[in-house]
N, C-alpha and C. Protein backbone atom coordinates (compact mmCIF):
# COMPACT_ATOMS: atom_id res chain seq x y z
N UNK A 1 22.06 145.92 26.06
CA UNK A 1 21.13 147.00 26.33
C UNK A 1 21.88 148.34 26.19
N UNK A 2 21.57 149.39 25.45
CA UNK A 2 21.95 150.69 25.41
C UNK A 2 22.20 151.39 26.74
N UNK A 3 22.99 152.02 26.66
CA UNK A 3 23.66 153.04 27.78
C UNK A 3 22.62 154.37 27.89
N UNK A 4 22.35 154.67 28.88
CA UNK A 4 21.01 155.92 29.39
C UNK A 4 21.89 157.01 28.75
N UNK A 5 22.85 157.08 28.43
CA UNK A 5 23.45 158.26 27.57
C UNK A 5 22.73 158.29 25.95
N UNK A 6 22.72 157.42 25.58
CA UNK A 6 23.08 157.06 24.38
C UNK A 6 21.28 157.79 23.85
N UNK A 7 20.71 157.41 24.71
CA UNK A 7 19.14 157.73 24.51
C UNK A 7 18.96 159.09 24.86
N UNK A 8 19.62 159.77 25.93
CA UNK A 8 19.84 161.33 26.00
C UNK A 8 20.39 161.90 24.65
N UNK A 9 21.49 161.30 24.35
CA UNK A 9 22.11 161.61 22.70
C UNK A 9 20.91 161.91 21.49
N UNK A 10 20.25 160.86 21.67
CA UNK A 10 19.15 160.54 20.59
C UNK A 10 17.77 161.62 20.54
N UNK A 11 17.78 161.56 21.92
CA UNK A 11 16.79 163.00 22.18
C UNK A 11 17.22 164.17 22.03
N UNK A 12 18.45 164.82 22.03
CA UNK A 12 18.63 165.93 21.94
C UNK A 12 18.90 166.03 20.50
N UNK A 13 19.46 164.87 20.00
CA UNK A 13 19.40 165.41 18.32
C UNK A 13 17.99 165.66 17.72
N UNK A 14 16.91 164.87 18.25
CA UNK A 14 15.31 164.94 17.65
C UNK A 14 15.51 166.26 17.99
N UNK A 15 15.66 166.62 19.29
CA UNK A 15 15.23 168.01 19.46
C UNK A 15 15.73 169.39 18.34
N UNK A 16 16.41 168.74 18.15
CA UNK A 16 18.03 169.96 17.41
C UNK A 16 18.05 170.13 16.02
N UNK A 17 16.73 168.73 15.43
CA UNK A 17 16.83 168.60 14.20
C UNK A 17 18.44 167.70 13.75
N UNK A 18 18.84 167.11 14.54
CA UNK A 18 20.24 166.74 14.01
C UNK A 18 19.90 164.66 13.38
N UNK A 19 20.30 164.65 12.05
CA UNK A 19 20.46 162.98 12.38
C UNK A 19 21.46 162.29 12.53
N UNK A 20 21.70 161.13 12.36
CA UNK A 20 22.14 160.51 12.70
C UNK A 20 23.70 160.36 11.85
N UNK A 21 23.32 160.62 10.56
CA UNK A 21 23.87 160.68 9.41
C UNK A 21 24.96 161.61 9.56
N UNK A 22 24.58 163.33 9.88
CA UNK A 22 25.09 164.30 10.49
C UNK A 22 26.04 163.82 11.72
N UNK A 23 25.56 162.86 12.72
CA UNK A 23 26.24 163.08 13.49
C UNK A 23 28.07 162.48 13.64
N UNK A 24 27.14 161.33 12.59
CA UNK A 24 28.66 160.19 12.31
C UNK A 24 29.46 161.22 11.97
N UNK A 25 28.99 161.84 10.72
CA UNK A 25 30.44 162.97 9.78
C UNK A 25 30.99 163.72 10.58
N UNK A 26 30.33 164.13 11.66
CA UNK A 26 30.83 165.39 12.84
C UNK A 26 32.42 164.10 13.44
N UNK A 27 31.72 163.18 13.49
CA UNK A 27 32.22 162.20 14.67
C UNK A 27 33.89 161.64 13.77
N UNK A 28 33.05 161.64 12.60
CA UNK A 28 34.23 161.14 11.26
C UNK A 28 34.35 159.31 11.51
N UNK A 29 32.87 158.71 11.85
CA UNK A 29 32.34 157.57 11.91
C UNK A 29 31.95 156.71 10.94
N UNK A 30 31.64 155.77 10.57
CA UNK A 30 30.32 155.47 9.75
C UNK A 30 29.46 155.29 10.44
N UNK A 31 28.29 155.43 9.70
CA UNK A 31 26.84 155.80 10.23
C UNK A 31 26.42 154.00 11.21
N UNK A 32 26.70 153.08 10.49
CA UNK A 32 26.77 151.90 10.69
C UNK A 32 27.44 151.64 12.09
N UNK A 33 28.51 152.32 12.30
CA UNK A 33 29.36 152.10 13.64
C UNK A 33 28.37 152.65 15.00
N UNK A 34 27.91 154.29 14.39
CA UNK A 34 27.02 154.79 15.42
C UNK A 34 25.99 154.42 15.94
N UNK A 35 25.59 153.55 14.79
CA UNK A 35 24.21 152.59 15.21
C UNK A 35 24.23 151.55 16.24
N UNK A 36 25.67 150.72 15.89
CA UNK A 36 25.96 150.06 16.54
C UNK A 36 26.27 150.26 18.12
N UNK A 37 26.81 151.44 18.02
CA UNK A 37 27.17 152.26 19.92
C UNK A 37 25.44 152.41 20.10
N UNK A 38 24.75 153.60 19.51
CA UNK A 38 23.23 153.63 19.84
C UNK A 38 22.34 152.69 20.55
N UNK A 39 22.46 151.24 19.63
CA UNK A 39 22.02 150.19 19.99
C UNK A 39 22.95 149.37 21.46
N UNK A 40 24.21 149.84 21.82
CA UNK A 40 24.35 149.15 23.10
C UNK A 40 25.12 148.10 22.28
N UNK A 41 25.68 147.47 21.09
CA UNK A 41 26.39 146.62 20.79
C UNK A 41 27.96 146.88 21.06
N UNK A 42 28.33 148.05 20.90
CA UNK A 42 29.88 148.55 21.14
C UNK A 42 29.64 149.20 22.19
N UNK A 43 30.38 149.71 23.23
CA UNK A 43 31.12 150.81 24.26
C UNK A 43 32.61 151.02 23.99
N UNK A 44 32.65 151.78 23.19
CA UNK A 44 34.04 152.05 23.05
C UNK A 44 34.78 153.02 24.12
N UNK A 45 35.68 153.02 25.13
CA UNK A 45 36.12 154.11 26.01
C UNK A 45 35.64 155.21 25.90
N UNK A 46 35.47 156.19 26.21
CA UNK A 46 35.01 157.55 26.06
C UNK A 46 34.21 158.18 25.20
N UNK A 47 32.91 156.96 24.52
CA UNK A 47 32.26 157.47 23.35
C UNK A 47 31.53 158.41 23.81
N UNK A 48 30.87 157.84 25.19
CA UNK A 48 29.74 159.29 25.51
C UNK A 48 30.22 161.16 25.35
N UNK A 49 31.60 160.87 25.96
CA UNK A 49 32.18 161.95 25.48
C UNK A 49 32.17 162.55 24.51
N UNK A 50 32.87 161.59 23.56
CA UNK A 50 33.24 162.13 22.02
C UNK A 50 31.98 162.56 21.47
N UNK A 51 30.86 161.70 21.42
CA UNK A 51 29.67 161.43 20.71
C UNK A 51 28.95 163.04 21.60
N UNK A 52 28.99 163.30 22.88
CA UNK A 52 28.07 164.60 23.09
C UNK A 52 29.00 165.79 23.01
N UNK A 53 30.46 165.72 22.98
CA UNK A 53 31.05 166.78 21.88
C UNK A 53 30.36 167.15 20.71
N UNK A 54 30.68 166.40 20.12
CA UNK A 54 30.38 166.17 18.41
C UNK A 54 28.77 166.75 18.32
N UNK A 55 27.89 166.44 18.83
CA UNK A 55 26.74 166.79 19.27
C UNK A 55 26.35 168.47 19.60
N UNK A 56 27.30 168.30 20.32
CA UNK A 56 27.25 169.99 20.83
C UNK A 56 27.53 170.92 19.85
N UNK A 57 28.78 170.47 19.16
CA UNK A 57 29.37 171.28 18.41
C UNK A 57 28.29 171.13 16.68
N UNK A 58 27.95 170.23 16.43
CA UNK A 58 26.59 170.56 15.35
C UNK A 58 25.57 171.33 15.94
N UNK A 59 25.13 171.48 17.16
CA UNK A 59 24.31 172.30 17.34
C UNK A 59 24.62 174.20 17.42
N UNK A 60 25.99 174.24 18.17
CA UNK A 60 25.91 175.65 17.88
C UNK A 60 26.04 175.78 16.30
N UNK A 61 26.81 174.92 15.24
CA UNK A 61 26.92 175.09 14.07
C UNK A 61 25.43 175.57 13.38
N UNK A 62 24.30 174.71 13.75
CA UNK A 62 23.17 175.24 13.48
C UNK A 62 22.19 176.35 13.67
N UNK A 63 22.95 176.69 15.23
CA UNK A 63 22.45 177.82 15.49
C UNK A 63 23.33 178.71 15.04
N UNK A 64 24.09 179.04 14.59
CA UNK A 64 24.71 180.03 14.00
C UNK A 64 23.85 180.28 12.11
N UNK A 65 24.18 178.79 11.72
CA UNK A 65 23.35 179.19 10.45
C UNK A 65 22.03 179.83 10.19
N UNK A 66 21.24 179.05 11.02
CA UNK A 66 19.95 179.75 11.30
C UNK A 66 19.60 181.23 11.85
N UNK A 67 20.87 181.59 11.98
CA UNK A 67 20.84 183.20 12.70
C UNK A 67 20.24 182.96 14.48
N UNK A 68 20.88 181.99 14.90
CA UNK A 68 20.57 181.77 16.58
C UNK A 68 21.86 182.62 16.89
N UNK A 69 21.92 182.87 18.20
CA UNK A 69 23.17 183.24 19.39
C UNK A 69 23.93 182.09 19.35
């Protein structure tokens, strides 16, 4: 069963416009691996971490392009 993070992750990228695809390359993943954490098959030590870094940091990236603060 997936980690209640992992589904917070998933919502804030819908929100952000971010996919999934995006997020691996941030992460320097394959997309395949992330699916696999998403889905609750891996917990690797400190993914929630890494994974809502990585997260964060595509989003100000976007808001900067888009002309956000």
């Amino acid at each position: 069963m997936p980690a209640q993070w992992t589904g917070e992750i998933i919502g804030k990228m819908h929100l952000n416009n971010i996919t999934a695809k995006e997020l691996s390359a941030q992460l320097g993943y394959n997309p395949k691996y992330v699916s696999t954490v998403f889905n609750g098959h891996r917990n690797p030590k400190k993914a929630e971490q890494k994974f809502r870094q990585a997260l964060d940091e595509l989003i100000q990236q976007k808001s900067k392009t888009n002309g956000g603060t």
